[in-house]
C-alpha atoms as a PDB file:
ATOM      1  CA  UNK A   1     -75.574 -64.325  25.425  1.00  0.00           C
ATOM      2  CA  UNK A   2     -73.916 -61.340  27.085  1.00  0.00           C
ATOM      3  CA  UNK A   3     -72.506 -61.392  30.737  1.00  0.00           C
ATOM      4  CA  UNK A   4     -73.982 -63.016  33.335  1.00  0.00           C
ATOM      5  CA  UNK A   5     -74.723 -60.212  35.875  1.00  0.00           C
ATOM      6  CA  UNK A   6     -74.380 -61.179  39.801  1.00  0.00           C
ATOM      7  CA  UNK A   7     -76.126 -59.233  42.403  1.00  0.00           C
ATOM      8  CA  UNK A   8     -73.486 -59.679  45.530  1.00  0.00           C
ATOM      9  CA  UNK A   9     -75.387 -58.372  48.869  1.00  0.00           C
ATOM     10  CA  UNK A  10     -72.539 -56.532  52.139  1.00  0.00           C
ATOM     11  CA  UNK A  11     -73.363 -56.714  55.326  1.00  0.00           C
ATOM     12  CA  UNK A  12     -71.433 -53.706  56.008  1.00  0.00           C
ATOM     13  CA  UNK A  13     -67.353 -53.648  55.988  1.00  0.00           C
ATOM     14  CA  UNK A  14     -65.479 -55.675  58.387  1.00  0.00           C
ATOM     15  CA  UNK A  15     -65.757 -59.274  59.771  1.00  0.00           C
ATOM     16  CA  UNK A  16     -66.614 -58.337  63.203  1.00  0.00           C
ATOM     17  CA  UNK A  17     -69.596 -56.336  62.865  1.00  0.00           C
ATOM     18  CA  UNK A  18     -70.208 -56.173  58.792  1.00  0.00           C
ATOM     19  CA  UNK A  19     -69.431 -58.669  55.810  1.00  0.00           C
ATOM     20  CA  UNK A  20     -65.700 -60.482  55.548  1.00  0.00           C
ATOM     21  CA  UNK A  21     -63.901 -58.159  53.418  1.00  0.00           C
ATOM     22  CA  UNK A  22     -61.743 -60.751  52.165  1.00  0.00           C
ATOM     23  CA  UNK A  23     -64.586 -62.954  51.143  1.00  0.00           C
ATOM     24  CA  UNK A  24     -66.656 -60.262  49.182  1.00  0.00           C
ATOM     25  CA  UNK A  25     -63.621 -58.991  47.367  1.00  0.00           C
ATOM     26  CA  UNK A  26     -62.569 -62.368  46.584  1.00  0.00           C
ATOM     27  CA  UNK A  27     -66.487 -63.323  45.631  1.00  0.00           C
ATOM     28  CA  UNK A  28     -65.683 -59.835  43.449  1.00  0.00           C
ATOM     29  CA  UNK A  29     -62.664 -61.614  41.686  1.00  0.00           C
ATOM     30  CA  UNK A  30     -64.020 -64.426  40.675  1.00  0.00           C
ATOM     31  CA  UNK A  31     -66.598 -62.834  39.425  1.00  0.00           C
ATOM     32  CA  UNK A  32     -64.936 -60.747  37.326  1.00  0.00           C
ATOM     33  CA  UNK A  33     -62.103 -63.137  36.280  1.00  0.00           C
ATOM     34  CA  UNK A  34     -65.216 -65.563  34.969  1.00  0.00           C
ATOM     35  CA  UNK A  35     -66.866 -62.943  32.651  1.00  0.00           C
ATOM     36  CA  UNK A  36     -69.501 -62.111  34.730  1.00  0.00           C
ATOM     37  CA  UNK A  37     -69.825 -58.303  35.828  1.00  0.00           C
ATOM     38  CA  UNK A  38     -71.656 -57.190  39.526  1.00  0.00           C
ATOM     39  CA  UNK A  39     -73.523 -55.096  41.243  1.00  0.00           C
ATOM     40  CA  UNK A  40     -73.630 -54.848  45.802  1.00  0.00           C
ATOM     41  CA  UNK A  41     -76.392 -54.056  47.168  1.00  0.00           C
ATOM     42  CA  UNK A  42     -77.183 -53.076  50.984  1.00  0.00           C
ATOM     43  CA  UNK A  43     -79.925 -52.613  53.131  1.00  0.00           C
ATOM     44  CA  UNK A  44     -80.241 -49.106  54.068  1.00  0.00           C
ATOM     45  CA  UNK A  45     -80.397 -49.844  58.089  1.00  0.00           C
ATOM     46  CA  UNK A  46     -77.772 -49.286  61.060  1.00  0.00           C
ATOM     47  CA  UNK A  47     -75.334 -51.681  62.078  1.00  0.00           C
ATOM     48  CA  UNK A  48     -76.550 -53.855  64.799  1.00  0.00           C
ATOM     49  CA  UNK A  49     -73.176 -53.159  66.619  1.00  0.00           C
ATOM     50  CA  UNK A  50     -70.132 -51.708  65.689  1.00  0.00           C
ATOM     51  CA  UNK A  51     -66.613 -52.960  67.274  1.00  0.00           C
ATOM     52  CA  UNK A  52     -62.841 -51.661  67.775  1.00  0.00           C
ATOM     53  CA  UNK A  53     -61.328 -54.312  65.929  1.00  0.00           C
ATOM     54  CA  UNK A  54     -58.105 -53.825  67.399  1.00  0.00           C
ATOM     55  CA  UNK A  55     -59.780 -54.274  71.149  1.00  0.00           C
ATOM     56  CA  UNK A  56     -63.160 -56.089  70.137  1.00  0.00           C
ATOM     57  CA  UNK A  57     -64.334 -53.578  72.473  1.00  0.00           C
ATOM     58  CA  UNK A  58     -68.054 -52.821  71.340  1.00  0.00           C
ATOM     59  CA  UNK A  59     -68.416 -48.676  71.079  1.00  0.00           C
ATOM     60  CA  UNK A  60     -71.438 -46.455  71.056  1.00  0.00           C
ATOM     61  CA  UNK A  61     -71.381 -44.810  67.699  1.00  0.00           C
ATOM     62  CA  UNK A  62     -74.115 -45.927  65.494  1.00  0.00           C
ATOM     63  CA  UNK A  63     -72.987 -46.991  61.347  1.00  0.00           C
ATOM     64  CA  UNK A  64     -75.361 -47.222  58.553  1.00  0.00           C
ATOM     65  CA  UNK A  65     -74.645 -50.748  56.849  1.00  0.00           C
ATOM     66  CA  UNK A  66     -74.854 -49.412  53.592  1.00  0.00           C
ATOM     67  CA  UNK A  67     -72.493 -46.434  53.715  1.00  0.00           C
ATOM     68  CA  UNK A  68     -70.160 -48.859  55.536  1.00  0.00           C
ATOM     69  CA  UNK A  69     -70.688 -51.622  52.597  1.00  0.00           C
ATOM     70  CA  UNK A  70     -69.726 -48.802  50.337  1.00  0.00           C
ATOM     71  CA  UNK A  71     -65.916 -48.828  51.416  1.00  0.00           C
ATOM     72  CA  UNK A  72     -65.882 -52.354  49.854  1.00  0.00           C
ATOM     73  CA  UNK A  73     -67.770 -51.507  46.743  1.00  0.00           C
ATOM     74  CA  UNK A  74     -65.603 -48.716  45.715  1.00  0.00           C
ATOM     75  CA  UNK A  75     -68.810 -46.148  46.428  1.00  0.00           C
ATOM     76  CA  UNK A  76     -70.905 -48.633  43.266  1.00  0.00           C
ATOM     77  CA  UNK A  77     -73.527 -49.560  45.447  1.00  0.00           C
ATOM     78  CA  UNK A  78     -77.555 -49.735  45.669  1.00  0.00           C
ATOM     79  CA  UNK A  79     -79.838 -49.550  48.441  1.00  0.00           C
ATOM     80  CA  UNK A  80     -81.387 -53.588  48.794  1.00  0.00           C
ATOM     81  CA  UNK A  81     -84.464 -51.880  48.289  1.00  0.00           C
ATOM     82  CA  UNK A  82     -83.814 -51.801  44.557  1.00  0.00           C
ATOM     83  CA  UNK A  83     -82.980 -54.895  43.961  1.00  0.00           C
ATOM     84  CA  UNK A  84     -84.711 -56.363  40.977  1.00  0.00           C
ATOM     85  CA  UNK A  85     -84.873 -60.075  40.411  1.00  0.00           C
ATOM     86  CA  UNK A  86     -85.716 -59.440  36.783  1.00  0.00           C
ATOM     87  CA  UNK A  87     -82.362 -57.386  36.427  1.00  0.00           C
ATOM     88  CA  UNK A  88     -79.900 -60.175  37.387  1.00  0.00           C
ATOM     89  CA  UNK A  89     -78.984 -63.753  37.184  1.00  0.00           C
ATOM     90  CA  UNK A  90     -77.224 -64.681  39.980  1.00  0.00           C
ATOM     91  CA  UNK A  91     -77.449 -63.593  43.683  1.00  0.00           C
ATOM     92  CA  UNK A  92     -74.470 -64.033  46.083  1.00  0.00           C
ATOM     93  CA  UNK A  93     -73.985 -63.473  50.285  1.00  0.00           C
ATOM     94  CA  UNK A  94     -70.385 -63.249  51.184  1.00  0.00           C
ATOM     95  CA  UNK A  95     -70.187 -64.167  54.822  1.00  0.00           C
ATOM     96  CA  UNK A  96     -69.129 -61.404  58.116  1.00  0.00           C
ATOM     97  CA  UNK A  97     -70.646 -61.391  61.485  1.00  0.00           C
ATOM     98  CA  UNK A  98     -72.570 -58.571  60.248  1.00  0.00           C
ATOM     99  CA  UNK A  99     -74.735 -61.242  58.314  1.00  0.00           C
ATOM    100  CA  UNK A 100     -76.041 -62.921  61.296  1.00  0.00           C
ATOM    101  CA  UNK A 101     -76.396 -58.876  63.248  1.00  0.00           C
ATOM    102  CA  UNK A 102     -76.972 -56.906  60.078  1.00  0.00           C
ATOM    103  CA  UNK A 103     -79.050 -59.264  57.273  1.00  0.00           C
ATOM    104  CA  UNK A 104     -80.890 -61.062  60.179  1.00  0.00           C
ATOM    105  CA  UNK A 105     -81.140 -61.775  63.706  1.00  0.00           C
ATOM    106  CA  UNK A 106     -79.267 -65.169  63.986  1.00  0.00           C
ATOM    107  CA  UNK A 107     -76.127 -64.073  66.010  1.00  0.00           C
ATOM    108  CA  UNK A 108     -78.496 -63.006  69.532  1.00  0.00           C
ATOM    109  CA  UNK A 109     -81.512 -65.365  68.624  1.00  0.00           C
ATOM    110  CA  UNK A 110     -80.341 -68.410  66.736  1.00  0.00           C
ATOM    111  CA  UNK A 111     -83.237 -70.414  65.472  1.00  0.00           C
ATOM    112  CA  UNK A 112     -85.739 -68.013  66.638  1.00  0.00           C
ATOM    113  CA  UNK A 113     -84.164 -65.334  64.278  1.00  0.00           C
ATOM    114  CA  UNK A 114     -85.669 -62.957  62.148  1.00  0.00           C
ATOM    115  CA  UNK A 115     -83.880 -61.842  58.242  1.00  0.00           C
ATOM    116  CA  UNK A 116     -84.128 -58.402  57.086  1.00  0.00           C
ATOM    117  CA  UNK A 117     -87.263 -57.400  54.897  1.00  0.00           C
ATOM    118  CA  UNK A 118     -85.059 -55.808  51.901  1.00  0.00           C
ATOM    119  CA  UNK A 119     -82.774 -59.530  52.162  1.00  0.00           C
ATOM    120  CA  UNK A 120     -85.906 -61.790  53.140  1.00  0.00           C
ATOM    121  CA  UNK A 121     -87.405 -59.989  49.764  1.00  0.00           C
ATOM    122  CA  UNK A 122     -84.236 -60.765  47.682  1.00  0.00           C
ATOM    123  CA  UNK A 123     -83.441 -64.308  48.183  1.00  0.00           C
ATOM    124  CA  UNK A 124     -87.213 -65.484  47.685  1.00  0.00           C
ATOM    125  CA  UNK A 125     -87.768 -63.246  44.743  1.00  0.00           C
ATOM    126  CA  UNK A 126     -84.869 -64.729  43.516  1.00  0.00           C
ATOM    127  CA  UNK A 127     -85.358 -68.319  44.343  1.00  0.00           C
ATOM    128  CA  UNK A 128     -89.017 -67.915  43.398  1.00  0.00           C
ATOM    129  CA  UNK A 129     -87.683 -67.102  39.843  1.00  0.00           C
ATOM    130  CA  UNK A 130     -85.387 -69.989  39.497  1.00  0.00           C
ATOM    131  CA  UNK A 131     -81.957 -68.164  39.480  1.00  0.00           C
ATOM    132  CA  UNK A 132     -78.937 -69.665  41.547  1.00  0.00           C
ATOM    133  CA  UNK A 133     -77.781 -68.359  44.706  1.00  0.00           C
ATOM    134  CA  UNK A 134     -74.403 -68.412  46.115  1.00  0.00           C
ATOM    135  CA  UNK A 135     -74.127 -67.784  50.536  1.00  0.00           C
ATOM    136  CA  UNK A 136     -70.334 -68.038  52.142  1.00  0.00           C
ATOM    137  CA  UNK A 137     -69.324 -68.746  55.096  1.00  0.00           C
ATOM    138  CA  UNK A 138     -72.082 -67.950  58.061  1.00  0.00           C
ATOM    139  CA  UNK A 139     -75.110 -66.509  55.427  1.00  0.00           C
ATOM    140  CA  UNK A 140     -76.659 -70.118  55.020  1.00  0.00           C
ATOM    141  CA  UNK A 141     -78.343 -69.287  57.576  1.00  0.00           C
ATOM    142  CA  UNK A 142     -80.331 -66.738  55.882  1.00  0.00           C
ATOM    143  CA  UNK A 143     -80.925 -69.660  52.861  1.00  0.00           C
ATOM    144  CA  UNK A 144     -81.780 -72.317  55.896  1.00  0.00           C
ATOM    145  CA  UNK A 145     -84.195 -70.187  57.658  1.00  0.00           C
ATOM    146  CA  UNK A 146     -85.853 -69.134  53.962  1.00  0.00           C
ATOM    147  CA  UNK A 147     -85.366 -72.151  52.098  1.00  0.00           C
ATOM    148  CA  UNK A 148     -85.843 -75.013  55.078  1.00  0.00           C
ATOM    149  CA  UNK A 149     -85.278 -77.972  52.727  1.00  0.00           C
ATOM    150  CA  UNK A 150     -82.133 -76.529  51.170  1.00  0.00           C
ATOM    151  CA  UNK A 151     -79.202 -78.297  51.348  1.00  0.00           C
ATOM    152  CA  UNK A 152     -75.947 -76.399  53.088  1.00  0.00           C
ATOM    153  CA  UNK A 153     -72.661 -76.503  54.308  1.00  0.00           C
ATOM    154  CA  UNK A 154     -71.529 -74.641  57.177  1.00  0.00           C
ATOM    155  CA  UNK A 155     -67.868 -76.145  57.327  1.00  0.00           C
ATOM    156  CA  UNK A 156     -67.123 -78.348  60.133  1.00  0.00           C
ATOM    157  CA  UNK A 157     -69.346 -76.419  62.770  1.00  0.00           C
ATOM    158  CA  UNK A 158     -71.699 -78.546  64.748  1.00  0.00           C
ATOM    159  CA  UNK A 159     -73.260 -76.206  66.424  1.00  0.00           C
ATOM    160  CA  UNK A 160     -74.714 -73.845  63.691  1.00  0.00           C
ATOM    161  CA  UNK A 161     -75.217 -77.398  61.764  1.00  0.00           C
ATOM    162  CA  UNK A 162     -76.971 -78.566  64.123  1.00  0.00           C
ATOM    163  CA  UNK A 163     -79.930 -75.635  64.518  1.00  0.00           C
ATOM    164  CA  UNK A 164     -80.451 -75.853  61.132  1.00  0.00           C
ATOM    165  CA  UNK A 165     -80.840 -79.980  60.455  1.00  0.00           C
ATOM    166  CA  UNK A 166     -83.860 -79.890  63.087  1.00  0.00           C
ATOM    167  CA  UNK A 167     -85.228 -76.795  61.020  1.00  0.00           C
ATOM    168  CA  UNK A 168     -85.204 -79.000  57.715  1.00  0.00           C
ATOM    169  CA  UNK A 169     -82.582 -78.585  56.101  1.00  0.00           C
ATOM    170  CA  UNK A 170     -79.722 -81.300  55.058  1.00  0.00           C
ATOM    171  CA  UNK A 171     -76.051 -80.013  56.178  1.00  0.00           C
ATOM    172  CA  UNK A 172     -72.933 -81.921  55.012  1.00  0.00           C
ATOM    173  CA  UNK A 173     -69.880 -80.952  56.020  1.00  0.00           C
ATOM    174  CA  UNK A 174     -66.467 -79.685  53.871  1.00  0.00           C
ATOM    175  CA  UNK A 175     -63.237 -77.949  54.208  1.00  0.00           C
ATOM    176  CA  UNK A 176     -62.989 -73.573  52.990  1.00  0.00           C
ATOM    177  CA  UNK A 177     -61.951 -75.245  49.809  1.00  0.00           C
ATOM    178  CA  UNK A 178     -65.183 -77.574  48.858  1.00  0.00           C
ATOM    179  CA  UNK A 179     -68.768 -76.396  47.894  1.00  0.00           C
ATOM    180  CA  UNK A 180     -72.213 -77.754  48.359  1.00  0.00           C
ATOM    181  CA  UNK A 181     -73.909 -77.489  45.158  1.00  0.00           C
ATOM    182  CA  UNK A 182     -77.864 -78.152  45.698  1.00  0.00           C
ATOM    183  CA  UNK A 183     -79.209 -78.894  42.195  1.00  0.00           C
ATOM    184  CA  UNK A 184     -82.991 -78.740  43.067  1.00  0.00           C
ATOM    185  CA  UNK A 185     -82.758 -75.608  44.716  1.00  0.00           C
ATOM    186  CA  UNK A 186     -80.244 -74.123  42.569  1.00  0.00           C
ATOM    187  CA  UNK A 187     -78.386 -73.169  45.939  1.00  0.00           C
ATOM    188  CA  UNK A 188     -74.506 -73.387  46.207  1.00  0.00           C
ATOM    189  CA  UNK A 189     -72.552 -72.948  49.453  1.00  0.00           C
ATOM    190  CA  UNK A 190     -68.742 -72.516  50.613  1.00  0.00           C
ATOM    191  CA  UNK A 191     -67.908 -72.636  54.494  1.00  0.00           C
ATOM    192  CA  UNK A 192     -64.737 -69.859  53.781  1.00  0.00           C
ATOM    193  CA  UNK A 193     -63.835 -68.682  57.498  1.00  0.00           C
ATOM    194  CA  UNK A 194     -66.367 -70.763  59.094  1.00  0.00           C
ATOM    195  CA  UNK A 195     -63.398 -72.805  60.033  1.00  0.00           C
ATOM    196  CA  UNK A 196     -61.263 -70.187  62.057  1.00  0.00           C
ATOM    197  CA  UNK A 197     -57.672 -71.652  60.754  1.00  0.00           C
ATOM    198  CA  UNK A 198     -59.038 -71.152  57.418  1.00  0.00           C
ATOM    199  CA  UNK A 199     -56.001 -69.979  54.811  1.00  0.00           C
ATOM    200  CA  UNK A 200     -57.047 -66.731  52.291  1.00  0.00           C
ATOM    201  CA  UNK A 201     -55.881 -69.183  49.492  1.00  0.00           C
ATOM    202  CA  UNK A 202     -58.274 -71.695  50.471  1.00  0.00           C
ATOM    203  CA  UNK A 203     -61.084 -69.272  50.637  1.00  0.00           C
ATOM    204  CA  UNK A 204     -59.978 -68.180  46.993  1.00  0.00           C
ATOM    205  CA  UNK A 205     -60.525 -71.810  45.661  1.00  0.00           C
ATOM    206  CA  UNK A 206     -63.741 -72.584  47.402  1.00  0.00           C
ATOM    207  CA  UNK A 207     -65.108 -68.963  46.373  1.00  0.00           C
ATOM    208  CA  UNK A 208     -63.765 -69.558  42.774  1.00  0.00           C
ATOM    209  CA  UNK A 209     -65.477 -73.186  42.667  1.00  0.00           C
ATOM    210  CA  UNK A 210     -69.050 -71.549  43.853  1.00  0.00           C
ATOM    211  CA  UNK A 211     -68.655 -68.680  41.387  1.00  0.00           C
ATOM    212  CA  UNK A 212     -68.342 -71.273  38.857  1.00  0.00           C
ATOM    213  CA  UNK A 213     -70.958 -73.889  39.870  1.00  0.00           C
ATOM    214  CA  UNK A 214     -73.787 -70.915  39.982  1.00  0.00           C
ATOM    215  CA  UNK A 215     -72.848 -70.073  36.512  1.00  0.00           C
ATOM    216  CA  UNK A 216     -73.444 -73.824  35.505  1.00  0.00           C
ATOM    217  CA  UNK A 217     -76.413 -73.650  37.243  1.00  0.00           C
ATOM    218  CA  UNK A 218     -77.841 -70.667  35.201  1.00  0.00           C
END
């Protein structure tokens, strides 16, 4: 058996408006550091808002989330479009504020959100298939709106936890360094920044646990 191969989906570059740069290139680490080699992947569609992270000020110039998902990926990226399900084993979401503006429409209409066609197309293709998928931090809620029954951590957070019990699925709540490991659905989840006072080491051992629990899962 070769390498497993990991299809890891931005949200653009920046935990504001895009995906959590230290959560994708840690999800990139452990990757790599357990013998399995990646690919990112984008949707080819402009940022739903873009912010001076110095200010939080929002500003008026449009970005395309792929090009800005690029900066992460060292230029080795794909438009989602492309995605293949047959191509890959594994599918992960790092988390970002870009995943609930960018990948879907959670951050402005909660329950009554909408996920992106390219990313809707991805995680059922993949789930449909049987292969694990990995979501950090806020992008459970692109696996709870998709996959109702699935069962999810989103840290400590009530709120978030809350929307998505009442749509079906079965939250239980952890610390940045625990996953939720969902046999059935072959789902595995890590809350990561989800709890603000979140260390970078703990994200490192609850990224490196849910790297290693999809691979079992294979």
């Amino acid at each position: 058996m070769g390498k497993l191969r990991f299809a890891v989906i931005l949200a653009g570059c920046g935990n504001k408006d895009g995906a959590e740069i230290q959560e994708s290139v840690l999800t990139l680490l452990a990757i790599d550091q357990l013998g399995g080699e990646y690919q990112c992947f984008a949707p080819d569609v402009n940022q739903a808002r873009v912010l001076n992270f110095l200010t939080n000020e929002e500003l008026s110039e449009k970005r395309n989330v792929l090009v800005e998902s690029a900066r992460i990926a060292r230029s080795k990226i794909k438009a989602l479009a492309d995605y293949q399900v047959k191509e890959f084993d594994i599918l992960v979401l790092p988390g970002g504020f870009g995943v609930a503006y960018n990948l879907c429409t959670f951050a402005t209409q909660g329950a009554q959100m909408t996920v992106n066609q390219d990313v809707e197309r991805a995680v059922l293709s993949t789930y449909q298939a049987k292969k694990p998928i990995g979501a950090l931090c806020i992008s459970p809620v692109i696996i709870g709106k998709l996959i109702p029954q699935a069962q999810l951590t989103f840290g400590q957070d009530e709120k978030v936890s809350g929307i998505f019990e009442q749509m079906g699925a079965k939250i239980i709540n952890t610390t940045p360094v625990d996953i939720v490991v969902d046999q059935a659905n072959k789902i595995v989840t890590t809350p990561c920044y989800m709890q603000a006072d979140a260390r970078i080491s703990q994200l490192a051992q609850g990224i490196e646990k849910c790297i290693q629990a999809l691979i079992k899962l294979v």
